[in-house]
PDB file of N, CA and C in Angstrom:
ATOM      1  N   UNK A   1       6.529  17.451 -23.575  1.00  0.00           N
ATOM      2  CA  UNK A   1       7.650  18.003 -22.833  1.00  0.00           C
ATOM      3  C   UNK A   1       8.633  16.877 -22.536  1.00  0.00           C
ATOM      4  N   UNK A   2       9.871  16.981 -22.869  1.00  0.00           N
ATOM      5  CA  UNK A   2      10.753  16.068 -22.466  1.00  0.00           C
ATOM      6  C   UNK A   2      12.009  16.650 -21.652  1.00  0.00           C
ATOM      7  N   UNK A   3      12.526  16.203 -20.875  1.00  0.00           N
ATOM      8  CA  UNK A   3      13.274  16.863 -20.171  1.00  0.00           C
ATOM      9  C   UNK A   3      15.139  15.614 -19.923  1.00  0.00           C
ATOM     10  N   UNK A   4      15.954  15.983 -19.952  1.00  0.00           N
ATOM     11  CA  UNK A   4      17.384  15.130 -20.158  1.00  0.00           C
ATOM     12  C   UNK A   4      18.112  14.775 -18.897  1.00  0.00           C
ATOM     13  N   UNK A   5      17.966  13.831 -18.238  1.00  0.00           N
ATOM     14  CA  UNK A   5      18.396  13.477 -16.840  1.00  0.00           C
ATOM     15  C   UNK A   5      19.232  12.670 -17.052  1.00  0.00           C
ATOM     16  N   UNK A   6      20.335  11.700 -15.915  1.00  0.00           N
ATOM     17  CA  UNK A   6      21.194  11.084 -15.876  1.00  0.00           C
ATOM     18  C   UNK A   6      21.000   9.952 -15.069  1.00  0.00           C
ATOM     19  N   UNK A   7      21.215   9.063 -15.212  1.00  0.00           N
ATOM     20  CA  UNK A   7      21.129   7.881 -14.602  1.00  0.00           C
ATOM     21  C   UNK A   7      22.190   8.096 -13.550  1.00  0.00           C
ATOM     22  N   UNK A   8      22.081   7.648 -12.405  1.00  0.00           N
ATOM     23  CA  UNK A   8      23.745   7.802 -11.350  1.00  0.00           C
ATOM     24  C   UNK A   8      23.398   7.190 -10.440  1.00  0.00           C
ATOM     25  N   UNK A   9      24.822   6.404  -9.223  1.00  0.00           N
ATOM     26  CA  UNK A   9      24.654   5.734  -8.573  1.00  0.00           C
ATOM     27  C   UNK A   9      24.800   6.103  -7.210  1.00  0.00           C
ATOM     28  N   UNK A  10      23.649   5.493  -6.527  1.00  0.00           N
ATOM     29  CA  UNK A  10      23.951   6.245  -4.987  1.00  0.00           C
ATOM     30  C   UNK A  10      24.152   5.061  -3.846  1.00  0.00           C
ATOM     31  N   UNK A  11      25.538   4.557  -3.249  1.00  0.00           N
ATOM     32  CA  UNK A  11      24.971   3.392  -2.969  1.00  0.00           C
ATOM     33  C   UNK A  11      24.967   2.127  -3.618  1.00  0.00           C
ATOM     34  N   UNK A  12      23.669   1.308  -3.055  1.00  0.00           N
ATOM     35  CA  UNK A  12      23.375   0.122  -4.152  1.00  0.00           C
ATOM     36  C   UNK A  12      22.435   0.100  -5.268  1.00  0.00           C
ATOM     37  N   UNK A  13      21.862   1.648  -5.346  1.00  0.00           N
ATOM     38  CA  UNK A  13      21.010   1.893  -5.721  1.00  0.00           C
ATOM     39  C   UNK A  13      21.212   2.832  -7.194  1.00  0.00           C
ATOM     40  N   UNK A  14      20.565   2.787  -8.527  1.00  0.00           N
ATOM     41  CA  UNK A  14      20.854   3.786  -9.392  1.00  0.00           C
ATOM     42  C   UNK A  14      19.486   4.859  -9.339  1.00  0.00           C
ATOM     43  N   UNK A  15      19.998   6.211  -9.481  1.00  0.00           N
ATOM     44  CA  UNK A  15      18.669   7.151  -9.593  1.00  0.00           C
ATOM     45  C   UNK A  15      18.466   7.857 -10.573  1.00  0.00           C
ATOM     46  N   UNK A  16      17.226   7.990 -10.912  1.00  0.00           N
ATOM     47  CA  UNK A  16      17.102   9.250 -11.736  1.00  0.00           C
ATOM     48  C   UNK A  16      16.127  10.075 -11.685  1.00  0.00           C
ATOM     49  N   UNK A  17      16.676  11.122 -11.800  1.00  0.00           N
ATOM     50  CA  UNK A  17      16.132  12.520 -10.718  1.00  0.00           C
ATOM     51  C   UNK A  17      14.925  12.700 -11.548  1.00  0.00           C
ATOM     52  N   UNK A  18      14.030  13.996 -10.730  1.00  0.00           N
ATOM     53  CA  UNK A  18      12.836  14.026 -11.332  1.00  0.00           C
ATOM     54  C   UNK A  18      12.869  15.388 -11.404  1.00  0.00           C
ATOM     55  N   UNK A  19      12.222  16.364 -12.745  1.00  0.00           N
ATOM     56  CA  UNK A  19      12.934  17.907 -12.768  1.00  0.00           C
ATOM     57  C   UNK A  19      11.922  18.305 -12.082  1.00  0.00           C
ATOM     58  N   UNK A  20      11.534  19.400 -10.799  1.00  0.00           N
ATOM     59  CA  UNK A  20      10.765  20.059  -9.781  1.00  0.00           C
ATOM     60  C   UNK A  20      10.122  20.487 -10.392  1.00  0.00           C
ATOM     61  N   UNK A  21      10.043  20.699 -11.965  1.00  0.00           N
ATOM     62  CA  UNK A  21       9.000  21.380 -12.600  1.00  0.00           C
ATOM     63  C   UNK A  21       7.460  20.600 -12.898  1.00  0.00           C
ATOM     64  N   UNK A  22       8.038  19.594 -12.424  1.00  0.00           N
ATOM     65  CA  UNK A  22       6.856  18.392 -12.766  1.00  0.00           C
ATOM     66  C   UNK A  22       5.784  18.294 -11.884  1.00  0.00           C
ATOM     67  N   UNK A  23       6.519  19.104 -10.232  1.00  0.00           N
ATOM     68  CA  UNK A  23       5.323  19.294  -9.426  1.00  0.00           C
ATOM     69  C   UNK A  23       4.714  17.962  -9.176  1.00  0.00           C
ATOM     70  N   UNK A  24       5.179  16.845  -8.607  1.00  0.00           N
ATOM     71  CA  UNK A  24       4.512  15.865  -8.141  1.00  0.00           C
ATOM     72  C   UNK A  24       4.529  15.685  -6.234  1.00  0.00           C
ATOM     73  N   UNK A  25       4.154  15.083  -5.701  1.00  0.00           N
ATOM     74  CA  UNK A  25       4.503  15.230  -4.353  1.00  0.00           C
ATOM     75  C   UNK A  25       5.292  14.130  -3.692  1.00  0.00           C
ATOM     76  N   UNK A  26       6.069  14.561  -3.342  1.00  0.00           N
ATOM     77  CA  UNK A  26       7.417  14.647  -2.172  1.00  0.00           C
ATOM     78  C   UNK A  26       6.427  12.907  -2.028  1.00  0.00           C
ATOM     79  N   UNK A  27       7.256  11.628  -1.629  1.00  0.00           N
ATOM     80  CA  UNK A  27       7.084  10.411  -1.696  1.00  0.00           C
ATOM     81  C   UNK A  27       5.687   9.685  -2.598  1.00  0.00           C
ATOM     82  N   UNK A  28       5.578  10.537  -3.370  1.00  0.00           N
ATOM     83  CA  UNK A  28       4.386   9.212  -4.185  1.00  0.00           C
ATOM     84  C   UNK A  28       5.298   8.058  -4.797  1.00  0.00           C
ATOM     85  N   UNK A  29       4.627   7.339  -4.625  1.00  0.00           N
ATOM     86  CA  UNK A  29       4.799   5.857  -5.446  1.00  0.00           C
ATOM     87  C   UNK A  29       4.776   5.714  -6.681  1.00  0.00           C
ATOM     88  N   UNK A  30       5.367   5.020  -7.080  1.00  0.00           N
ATOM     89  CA  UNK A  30       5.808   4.756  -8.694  1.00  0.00           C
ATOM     90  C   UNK A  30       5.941   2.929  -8.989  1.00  0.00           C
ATOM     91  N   UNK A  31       5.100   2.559  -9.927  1.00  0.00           N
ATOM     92  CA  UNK A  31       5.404   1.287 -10.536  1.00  0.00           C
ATOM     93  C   UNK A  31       6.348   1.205 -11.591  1.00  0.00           C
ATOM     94  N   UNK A  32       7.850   0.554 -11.315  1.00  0.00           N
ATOM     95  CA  UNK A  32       9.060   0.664 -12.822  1.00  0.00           C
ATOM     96  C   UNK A  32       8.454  -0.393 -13.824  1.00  0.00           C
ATOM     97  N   UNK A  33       8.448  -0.347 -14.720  1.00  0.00           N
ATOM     98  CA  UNK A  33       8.359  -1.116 -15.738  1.00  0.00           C
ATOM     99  C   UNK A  33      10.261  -1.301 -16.722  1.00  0.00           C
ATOM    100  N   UNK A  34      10.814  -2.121 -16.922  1.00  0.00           N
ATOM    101  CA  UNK A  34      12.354  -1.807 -17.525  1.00  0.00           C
ATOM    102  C   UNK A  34      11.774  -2.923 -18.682  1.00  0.00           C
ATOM    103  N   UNK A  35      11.261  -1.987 -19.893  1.00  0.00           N
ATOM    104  CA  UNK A  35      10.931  -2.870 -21.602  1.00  0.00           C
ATOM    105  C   UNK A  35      12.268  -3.142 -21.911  1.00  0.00           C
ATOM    106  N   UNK A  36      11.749  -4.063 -22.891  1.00  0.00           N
ATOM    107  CA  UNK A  36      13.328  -5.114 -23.257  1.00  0.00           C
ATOM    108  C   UNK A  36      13.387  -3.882 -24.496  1.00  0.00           C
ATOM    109  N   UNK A  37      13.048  -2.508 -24.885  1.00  0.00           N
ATOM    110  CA  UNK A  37      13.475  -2.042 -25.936  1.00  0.00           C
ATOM    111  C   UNK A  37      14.833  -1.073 -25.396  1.00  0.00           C
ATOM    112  N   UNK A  38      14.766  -1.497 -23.843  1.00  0.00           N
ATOM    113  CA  UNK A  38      15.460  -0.232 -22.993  1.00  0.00           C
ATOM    114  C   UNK A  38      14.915   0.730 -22.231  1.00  0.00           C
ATOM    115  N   UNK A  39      13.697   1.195 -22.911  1.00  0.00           N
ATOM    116  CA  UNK A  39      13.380   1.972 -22.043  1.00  0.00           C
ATOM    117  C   UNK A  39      12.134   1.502 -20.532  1.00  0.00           C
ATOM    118  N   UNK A  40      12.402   2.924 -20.075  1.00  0.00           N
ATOM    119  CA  UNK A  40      12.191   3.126 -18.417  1.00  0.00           C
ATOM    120  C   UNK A  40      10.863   3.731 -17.894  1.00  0.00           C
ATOM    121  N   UNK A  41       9.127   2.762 -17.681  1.00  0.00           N
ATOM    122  CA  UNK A  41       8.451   3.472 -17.808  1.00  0.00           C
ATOM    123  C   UNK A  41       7.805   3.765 -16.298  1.00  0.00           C
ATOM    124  N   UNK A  42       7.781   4.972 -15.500  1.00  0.00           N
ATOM    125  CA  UNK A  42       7.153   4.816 -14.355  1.00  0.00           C
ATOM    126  C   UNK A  42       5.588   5.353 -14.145  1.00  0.00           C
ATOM    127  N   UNK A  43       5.269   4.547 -13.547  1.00  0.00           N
ATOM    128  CA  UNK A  43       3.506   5.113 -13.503  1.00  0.00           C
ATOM    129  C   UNK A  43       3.001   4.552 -12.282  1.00  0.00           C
ATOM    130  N   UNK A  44       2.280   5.874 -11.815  1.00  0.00           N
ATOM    131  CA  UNK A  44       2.122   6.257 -10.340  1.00  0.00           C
ATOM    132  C   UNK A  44       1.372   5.347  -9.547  1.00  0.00           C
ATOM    133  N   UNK A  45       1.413   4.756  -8.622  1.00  0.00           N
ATOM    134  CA  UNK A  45       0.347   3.715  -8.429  1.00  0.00           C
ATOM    135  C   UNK A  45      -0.412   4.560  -7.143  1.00  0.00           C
ATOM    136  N   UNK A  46      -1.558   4.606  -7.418  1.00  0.00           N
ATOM    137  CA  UNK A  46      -2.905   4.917  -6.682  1.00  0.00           C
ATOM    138  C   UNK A  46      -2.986   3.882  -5.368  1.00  0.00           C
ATOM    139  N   UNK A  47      -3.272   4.597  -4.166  1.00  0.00           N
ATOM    140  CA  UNK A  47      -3.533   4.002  -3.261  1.00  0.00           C
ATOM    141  C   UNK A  47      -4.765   2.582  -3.557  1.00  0.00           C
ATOM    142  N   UNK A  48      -4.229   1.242  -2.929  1.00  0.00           N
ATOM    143  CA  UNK A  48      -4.621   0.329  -2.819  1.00  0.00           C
ATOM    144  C   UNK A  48      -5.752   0.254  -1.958  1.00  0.00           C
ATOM    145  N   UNK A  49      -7.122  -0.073  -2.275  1.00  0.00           N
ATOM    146  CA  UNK A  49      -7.752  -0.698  -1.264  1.00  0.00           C
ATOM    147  C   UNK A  49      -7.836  -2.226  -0.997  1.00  0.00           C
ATOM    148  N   UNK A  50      -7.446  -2.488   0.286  1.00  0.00           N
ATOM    149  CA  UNK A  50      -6.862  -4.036   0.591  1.00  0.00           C
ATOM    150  C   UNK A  50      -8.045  -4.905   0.580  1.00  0.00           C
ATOM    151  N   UNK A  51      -9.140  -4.107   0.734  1.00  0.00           N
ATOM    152  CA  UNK A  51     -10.907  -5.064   0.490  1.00  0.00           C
ATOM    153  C   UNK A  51     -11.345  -5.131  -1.075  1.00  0.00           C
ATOM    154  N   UNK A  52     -10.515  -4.774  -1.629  1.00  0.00           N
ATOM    155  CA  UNK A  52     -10.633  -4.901  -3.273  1.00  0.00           C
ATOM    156  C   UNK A  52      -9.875  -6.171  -4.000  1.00  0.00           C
ATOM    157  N   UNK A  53      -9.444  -6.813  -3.150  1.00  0.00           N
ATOM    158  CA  UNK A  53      -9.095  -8.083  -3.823  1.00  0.00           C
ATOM    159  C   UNK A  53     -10.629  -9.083  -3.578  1.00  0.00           C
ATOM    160  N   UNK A  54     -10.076 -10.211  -4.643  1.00  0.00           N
ATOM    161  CA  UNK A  54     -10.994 -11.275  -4.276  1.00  0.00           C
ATOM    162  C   UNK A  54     -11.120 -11.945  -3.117  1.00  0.00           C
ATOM    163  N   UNK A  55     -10.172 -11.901  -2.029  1.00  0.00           N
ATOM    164  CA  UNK A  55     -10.235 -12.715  -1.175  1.00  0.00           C
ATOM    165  C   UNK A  55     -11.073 -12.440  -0.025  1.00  0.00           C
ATOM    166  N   UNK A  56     -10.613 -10.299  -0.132  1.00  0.00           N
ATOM    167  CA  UNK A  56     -11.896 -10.513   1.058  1.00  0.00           C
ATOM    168  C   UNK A  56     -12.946 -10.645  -0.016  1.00  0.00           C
ATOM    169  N   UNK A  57     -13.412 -10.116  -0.857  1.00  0.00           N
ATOM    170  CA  UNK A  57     -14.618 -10.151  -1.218  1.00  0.00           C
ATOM    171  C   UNK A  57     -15.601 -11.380  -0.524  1.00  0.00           C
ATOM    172  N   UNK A  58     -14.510 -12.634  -0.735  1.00  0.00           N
ATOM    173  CA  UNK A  58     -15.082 -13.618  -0.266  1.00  0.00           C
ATOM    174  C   UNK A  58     -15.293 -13.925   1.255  1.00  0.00           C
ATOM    175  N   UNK A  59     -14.702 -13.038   1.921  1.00  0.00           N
ATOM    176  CA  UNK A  59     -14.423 -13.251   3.767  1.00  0.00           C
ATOM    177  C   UNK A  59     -15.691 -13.546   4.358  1.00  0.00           C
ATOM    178  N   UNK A  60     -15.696 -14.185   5.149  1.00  0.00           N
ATOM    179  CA  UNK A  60     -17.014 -14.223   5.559  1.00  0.00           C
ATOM    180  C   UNK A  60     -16.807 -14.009   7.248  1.00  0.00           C
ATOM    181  N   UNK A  61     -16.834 -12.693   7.630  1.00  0.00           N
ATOM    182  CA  UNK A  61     -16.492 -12.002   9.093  1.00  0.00           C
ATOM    183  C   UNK A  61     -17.450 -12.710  10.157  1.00  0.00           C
ATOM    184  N   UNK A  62     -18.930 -13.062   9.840  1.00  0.00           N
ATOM    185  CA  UNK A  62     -19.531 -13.668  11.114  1.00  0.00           C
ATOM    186  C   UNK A  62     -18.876 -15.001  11.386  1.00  0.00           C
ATOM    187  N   UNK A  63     -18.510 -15.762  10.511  1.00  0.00           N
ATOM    188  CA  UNK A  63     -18.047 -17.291  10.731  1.00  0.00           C
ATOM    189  C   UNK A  63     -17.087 -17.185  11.475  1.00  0.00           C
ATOM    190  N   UNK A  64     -15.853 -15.965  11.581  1.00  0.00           N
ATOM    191  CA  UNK A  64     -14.862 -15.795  11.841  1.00  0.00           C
ATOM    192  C   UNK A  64     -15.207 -15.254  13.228  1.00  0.00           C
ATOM    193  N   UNK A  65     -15.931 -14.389  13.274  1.00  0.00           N
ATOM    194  CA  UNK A  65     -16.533 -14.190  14.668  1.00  0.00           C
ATOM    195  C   UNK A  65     -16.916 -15.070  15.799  1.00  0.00           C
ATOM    196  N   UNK A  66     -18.094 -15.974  15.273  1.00  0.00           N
ATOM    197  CA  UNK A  66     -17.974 -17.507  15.941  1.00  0.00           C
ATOM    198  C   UNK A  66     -17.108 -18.153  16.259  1.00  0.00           C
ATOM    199  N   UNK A  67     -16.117 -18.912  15.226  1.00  0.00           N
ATOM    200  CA  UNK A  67     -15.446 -19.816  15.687  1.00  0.00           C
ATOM    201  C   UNK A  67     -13.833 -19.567  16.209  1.00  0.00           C
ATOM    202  N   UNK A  68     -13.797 -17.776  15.859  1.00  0.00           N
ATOM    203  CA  UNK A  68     -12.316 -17.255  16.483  1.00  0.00           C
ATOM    204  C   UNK A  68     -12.542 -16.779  17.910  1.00  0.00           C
ATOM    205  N   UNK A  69     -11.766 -17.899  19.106  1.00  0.00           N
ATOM    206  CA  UNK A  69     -11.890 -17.315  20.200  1.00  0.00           C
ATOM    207  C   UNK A  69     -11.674 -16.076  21.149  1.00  0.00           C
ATOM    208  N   UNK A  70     -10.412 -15.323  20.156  1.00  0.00           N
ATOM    209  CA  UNK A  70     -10.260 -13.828  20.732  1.00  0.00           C
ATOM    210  C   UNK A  70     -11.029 -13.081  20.249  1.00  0.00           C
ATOM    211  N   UNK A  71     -12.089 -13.523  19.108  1.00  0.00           N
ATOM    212  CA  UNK A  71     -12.846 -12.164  18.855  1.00  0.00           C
ATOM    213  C   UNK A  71     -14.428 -12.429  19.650  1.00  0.00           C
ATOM    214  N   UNK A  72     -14.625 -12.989  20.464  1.00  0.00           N
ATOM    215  CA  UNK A  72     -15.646 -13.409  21.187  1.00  0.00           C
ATOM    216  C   UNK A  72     -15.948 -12.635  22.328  1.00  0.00           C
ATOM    217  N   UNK A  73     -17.123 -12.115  22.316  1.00  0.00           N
ATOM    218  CA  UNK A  73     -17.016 -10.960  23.966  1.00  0.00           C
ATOM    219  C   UNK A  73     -16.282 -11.689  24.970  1.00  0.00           C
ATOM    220  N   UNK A  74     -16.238 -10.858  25.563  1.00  0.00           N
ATOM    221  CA  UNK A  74     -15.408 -11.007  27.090  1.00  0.00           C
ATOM    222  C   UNK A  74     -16.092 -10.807  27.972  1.00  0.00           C
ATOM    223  N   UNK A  75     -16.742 -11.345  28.965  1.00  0.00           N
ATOM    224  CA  UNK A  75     -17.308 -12.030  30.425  1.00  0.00           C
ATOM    225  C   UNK A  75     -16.723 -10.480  30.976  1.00  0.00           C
ATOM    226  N   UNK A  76     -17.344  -9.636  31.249  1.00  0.00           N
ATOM    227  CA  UNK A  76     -16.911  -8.964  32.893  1.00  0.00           C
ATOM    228  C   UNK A  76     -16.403  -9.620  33.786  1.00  0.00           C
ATOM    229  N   UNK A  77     -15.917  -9.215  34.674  1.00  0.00           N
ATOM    230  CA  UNK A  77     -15.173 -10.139  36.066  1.00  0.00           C
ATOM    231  C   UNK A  77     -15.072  -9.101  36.893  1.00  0.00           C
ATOM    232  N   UNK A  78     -15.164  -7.635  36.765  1.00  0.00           N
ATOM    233  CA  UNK A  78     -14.980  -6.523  37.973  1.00  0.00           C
ATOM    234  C   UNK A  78     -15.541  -5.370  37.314  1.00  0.00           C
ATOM    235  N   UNK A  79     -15.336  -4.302  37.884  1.00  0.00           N
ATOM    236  CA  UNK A  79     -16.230  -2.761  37.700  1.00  0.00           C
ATOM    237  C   UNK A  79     -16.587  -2.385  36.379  1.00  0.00           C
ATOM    238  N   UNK A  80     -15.815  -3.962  35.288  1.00  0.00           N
ATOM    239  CA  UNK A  80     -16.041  -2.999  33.467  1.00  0.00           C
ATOM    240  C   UNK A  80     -17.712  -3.468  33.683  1.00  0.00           C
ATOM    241  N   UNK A  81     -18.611  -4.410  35.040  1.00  0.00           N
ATOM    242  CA  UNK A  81     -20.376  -4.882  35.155  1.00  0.00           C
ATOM    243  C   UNK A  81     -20.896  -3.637  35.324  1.00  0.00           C
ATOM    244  N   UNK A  82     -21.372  -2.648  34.578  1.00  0.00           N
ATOM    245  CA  UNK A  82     -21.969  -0.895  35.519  1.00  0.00           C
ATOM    246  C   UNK A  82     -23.655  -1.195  34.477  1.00  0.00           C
ATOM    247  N   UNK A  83     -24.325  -2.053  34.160  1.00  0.00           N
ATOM    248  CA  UNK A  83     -25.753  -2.378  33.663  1.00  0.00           C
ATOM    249  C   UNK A  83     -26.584  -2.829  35.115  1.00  0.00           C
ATOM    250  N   UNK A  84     -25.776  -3.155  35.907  1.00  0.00           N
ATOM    251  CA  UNK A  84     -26.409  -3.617  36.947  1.00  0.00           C
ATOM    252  C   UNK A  84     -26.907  -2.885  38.658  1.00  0.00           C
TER     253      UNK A  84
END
């Protein structure tokens, strides 16, 4: 299926429309690709999971626990003591 759209400018921005028949949903994401043959390829990018890089892979959360002082319990000092 191919369908004949127009490039146009809105702004600082150029668009090109998408025909409603395509049925995609109202803000998904799109990766542009612009090939040096000219053409214009978009493909949808799938939600990211941010623990899927290497870096956390590598995180190491207890070390960070230890030696980061805001993530360290907090001392009671008034009524949050109710064990006692």
């Amino acid at each position: 299926m191919s369908k004949l759209v127009t490039l146009r400018k809105s702004g600082n921005s150029l668009i090109l429309t998408v025909p409603s028949d395509l049925k995609d949903r109202v803000g998904s994401k799109y990766k542009v690709e612009n090939r040096s043959d000219g053409s214009i390829v978009y493909q949808p990018v799938e939600k990211q999971n941010i623990f899927d890089n290497p870096d956390w892979m590598q995180y190491d959360y207890q070390r960070d626990l230890m030696e980061d002082p805001e993530l360290r319990p907090l001392n009671p000092v008034g009524k949050e003591r109710l064990e006692e």
